[in-house]
Protein backbone atom coordinates (compact mmCIF):
# COMPACT_ATOMS: atom_id res chain seq x y z
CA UNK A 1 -23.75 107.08 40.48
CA UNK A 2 -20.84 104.91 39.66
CA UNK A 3 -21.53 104.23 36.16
CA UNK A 4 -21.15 108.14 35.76
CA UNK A 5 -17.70 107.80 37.33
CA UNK A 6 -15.86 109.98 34.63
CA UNK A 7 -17.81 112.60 34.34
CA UNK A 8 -18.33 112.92 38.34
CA UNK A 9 -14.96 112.89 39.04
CA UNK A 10 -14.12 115.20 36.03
CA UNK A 11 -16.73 117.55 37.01
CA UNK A 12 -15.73 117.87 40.38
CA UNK A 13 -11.84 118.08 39.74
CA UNK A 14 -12.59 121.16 37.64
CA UNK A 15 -15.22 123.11 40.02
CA UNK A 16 -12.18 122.16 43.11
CA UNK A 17 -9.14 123.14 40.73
CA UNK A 18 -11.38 126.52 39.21
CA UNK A 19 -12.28 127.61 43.35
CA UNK A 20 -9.01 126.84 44.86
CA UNK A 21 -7.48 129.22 42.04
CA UNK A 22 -9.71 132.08 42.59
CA UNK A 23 -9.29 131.79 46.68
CA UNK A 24 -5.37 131.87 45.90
CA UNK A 25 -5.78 134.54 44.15
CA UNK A 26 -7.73 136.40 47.30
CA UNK A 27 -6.59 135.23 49.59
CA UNK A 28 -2.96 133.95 49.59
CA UNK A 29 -0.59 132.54 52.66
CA UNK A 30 2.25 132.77 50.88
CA UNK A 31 4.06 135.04 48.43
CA UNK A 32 4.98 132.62 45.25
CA UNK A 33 8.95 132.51 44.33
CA UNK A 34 8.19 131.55 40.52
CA UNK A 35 5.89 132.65 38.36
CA UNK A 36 3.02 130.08 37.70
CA UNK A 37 3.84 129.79 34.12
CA UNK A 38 7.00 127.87 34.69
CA UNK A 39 5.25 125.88 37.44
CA UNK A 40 1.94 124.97 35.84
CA UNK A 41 2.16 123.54 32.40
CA UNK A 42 4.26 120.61 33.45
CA UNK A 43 2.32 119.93 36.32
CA UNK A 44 -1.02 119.64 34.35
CA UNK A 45 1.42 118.01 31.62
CA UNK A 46 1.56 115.48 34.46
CA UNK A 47 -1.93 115.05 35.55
CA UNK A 48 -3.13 114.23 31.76
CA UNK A 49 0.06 111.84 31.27
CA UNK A 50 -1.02 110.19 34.86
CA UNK A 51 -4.80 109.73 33.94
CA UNK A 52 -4.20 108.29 30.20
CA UNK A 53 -1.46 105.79 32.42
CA UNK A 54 -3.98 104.57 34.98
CA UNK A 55 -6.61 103.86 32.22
CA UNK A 56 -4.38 101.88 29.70
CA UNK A 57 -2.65 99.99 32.82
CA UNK A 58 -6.19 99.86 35.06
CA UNK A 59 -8.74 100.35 32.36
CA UNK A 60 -11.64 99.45 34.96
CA UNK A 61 -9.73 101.55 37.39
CA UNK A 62 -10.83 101.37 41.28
CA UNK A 63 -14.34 101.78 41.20
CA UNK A 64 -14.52 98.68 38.49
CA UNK A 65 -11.94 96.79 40.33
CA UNK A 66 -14.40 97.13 42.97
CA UNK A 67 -17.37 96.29 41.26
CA UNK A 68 -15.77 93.38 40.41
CA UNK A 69 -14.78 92.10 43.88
CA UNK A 70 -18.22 92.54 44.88
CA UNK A 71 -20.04 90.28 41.47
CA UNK A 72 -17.16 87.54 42.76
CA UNK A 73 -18.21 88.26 46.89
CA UNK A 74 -13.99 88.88 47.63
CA UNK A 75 -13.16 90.76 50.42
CA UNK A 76 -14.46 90.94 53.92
CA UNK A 77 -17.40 92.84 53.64
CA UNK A 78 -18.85 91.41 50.97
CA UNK A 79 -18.39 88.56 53.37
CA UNK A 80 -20.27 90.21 56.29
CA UNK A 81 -23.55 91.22 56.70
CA UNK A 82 -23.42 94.84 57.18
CA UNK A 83 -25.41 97.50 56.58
CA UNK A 84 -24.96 99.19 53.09
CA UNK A 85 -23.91 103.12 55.15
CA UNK A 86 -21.91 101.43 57.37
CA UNK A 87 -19.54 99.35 55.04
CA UNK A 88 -19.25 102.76 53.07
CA UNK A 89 -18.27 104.69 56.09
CA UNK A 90 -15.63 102.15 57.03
CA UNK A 91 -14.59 101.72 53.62
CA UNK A 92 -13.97 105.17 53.33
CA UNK A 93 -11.91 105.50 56.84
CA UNK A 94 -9.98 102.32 55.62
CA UNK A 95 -8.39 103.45 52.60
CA UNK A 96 -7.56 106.85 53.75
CA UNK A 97 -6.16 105.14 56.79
CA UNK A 98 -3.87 103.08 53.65
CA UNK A 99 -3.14 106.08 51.83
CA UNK A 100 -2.00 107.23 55.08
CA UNK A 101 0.82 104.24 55.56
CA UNK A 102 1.34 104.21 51.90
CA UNK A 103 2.69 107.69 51.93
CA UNK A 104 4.55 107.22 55.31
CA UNK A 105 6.53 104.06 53.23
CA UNK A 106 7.37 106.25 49.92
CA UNK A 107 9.06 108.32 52.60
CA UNK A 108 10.79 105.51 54.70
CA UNK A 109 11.96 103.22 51.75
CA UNK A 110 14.66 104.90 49.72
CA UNK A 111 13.65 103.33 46.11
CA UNK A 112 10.22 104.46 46.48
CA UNK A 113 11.33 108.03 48.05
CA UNK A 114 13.33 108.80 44.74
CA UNK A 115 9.52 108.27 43.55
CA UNK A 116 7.85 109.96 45.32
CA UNK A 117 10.59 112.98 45.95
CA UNK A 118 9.76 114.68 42.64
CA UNK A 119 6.09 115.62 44.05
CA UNK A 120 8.03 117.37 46.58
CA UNK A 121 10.45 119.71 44.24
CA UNK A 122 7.91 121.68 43.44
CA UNK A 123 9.47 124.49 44.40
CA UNK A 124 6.11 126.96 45.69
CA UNK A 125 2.67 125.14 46.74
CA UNK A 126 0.01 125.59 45.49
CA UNK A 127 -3.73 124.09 43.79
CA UNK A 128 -1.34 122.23 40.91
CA UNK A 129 1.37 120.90 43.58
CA UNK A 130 -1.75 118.22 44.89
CA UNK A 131 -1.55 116.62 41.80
CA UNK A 132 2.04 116.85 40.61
CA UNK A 133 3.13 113.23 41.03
CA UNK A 134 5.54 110.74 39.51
CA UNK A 135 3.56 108.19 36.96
CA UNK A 136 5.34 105.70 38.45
CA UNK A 137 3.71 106.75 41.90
CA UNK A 138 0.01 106.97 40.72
CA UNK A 139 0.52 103.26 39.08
CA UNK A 140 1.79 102.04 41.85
CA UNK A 141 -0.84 103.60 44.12
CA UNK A 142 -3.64 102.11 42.20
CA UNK A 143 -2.17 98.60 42.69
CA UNK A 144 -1.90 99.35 46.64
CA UNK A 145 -5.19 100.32 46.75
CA UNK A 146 -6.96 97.51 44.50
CA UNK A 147 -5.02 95.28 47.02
CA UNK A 148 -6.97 97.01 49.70
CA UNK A 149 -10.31 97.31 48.17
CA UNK A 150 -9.96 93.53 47.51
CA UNK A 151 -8.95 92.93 51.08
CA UNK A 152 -11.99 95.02 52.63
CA UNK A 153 -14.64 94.69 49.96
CA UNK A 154 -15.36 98.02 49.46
CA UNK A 155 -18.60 98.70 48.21
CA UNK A 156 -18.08 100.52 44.66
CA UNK A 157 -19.73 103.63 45.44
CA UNK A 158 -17.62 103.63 48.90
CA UNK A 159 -14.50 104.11 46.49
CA UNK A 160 -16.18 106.27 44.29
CA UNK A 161 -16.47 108.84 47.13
CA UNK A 162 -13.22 108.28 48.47
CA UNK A 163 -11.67 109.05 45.08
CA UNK A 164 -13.33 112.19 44.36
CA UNK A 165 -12.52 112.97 48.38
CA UNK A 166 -9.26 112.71 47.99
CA UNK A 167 -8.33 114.27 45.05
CA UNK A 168 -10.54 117.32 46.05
CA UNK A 169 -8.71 117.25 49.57
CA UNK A 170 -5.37 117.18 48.16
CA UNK A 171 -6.51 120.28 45.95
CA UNK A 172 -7.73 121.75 48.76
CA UNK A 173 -4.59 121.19 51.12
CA UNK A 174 -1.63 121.79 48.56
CA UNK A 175 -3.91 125.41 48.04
CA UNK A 176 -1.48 128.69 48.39
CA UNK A 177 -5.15 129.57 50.77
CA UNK A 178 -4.86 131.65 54.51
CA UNK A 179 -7.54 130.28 56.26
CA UNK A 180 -8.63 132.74 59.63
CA UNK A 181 -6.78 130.70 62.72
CA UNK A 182 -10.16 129.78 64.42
CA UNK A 183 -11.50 128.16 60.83
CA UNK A 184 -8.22 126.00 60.38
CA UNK A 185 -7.89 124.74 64.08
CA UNK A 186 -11.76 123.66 63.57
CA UNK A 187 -10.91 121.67 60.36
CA UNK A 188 -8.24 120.59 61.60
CA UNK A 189 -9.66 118.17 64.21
CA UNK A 190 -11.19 116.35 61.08
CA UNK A 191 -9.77 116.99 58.03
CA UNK A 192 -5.91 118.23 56.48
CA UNK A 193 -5.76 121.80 56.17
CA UNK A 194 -3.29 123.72 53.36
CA UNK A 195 -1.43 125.34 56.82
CA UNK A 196 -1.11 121.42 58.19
CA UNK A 197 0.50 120.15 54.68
CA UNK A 198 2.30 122.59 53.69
CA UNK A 199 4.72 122.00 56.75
CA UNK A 200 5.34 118.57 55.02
CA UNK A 201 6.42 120.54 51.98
CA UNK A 202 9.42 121.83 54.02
CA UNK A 203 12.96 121.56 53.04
CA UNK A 204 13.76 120.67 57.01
CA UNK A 205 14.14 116.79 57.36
CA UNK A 206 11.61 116.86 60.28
CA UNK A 207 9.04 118.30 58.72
CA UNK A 208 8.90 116.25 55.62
CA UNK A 209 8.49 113.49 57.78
CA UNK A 210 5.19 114.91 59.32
CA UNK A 211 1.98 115.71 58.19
CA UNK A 212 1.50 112.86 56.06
CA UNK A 213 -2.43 113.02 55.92
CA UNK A 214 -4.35 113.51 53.11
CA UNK A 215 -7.58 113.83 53.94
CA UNK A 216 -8.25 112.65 57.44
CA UNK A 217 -5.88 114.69 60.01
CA UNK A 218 -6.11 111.78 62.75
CA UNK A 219 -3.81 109.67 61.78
CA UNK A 220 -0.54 112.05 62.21
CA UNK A 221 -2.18 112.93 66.12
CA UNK A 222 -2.82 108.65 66.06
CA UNK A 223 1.12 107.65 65.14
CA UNK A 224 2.58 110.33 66.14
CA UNK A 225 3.81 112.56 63.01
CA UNK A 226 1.45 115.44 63.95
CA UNK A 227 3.34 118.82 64.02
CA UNK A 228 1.55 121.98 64.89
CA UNK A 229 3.58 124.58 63.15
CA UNK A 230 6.66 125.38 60.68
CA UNK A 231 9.93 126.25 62.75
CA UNK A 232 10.16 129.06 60.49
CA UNK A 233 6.56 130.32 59.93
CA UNK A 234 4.50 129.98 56.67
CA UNK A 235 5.54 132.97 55.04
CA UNK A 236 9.33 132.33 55.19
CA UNK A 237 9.70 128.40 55.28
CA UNK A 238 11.58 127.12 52.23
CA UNK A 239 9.38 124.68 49.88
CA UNK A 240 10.89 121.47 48.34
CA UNK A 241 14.05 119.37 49.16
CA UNK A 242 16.91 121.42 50.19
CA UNK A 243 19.52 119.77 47.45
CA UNK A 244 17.20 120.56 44.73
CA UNK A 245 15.91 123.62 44.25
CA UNK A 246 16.98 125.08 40.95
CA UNK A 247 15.11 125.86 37.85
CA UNK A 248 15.68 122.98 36.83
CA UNK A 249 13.34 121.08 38.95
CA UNK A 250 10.10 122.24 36.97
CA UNK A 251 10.75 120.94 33.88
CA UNK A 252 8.68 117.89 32.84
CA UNK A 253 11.93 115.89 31.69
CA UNK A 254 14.03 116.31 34.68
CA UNK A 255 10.39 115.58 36.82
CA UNK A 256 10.06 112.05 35.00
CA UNK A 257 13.88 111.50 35.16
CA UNK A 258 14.05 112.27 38.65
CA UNK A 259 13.50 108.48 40.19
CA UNK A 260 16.64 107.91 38.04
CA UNK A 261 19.19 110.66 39.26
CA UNK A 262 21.25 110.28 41.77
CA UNK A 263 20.94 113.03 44.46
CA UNK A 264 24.12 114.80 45.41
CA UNK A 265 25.98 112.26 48.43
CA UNK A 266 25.02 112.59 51.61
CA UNK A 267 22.20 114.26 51.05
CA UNK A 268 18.35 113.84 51.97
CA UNK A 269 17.17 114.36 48.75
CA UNK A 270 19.75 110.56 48.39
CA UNK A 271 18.31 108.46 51.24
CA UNK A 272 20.94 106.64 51.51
């Protein structure tokens, strides 16, 4: 499986991004406040700048780095004797369980929130918004989480899945998609629905510092960053940072510039 990593993960990007756009189109949560032709070529402009990035700065990427660890036996399960299943299944809850506490940081630490702040400018939600992040964010993410697959050992095919999880989840939870109440409050005692993220999409302080889950929805209910619902509902809640929201904010050269520009004083959008 893992020596067709490109074309599984390619394969499955495009059936998640191709479904997610038809069930926004059916069934929407939210009305959109710019047309999608502002929004979306820069934000695909970004996901083809991101994956050229990770393959000239990681050309063996995680799933190699992995393979790797495990020919040289680094990393604590390849330490271990445990059962193939099982060291996949931890793997897996590991590194979300890091992506987790990597995204609560690029919210706490100011230089890496002027990072991570232009995936949150988008100014509507939707399918493209889950993978509309800063290059220097997905470099740095791949070094975080080589440093974890070399701490645990993950089994290759463990971070296989876990890639292809996670990008499909973060389609799937950025989606402009009403899900009936009973069928998100199921998912939701497992997995991150779009109503759960898209309250961390909110211009209100407290909300953007909630919800941080990506795939796995236990770890907000674990450290206590859970919240339920929007103060202001789904349909009127205000996407983005409150100090930026012009125009402006979805063009590629003001995304990539962003980490560099000073947000006005005494703002959020500054951190300090």
């Amino acid at each position: 499986m893992t020596e067709y990593e490109g074309i599984v993960r390619l394969g499955v990007f495009a059936g998640v991004l191709l479904l997610m756009m038809l069930l926004e189109a059916v069934l929407p949560r939210r009305q959109r406040r710019h047309d999608r032709l502002l929004r979306w070529p820069a934000n695909f402009a970004v996901v083809l700048m991101n994956t050229v990035l990770v393959r000239l700065f990681f050309p063996a990427a995680a799933v190699g780095f992995a393979v790797l660890m495990s020919e040289r036996g680094v990393g604590l399960l390849n330490q271990l004797e445990v059962a193939k299943p099982v060291a996949i299944l931890l793997s897996m809850v590991a590194l979300d369980l890091s992506i987790y506490l990597q995204h609560v940081l690029f919210h706490r630490i100011p230089a890496l929130w002027r990072i991570h702040r232009m995936h949150h400018t988008d100014l509507d939600i939707d399918v493209t918004t889950g993978n509309r992040f800063h290059p220097l964010e997905i470099l740095l993410s791949m070094l975080i989480k080589c440093i974890v697959i070399g701490i645990l050992g993950a089994p290759a095919v463990a971070v296989l899945l876990f890639e292809i999880f996670i990008n499909a989840g973060a389609m799937f939870n950025h989606a402009n998609l009403r899900l009936p109440g009973t069928i998100d409050r199921a998912l939701r005692l497992v997995i991150v629905t779009p109503d759960m993220h898209r309250i961390h999409h909110s211009v209100r302080p407290a909300e953007t510092d909630s919800n941080f889950g990506f795939n796995l929805s236990w770890w907000d209910r674990l450290f206590g960053t859970y919240i339920e619902q929007p103060a202001d509902g789904h349909e009127a809640m205000v996407i983005g940072i409150q100090e930026l929201q012009t125009i402006d904010e979805l063009r590629i050269s003001r995304m990539l510039a962003l980490p560099f520009v000073k947000a006005p004083a005494n703002t959020r959008g500054n951190r300090g």
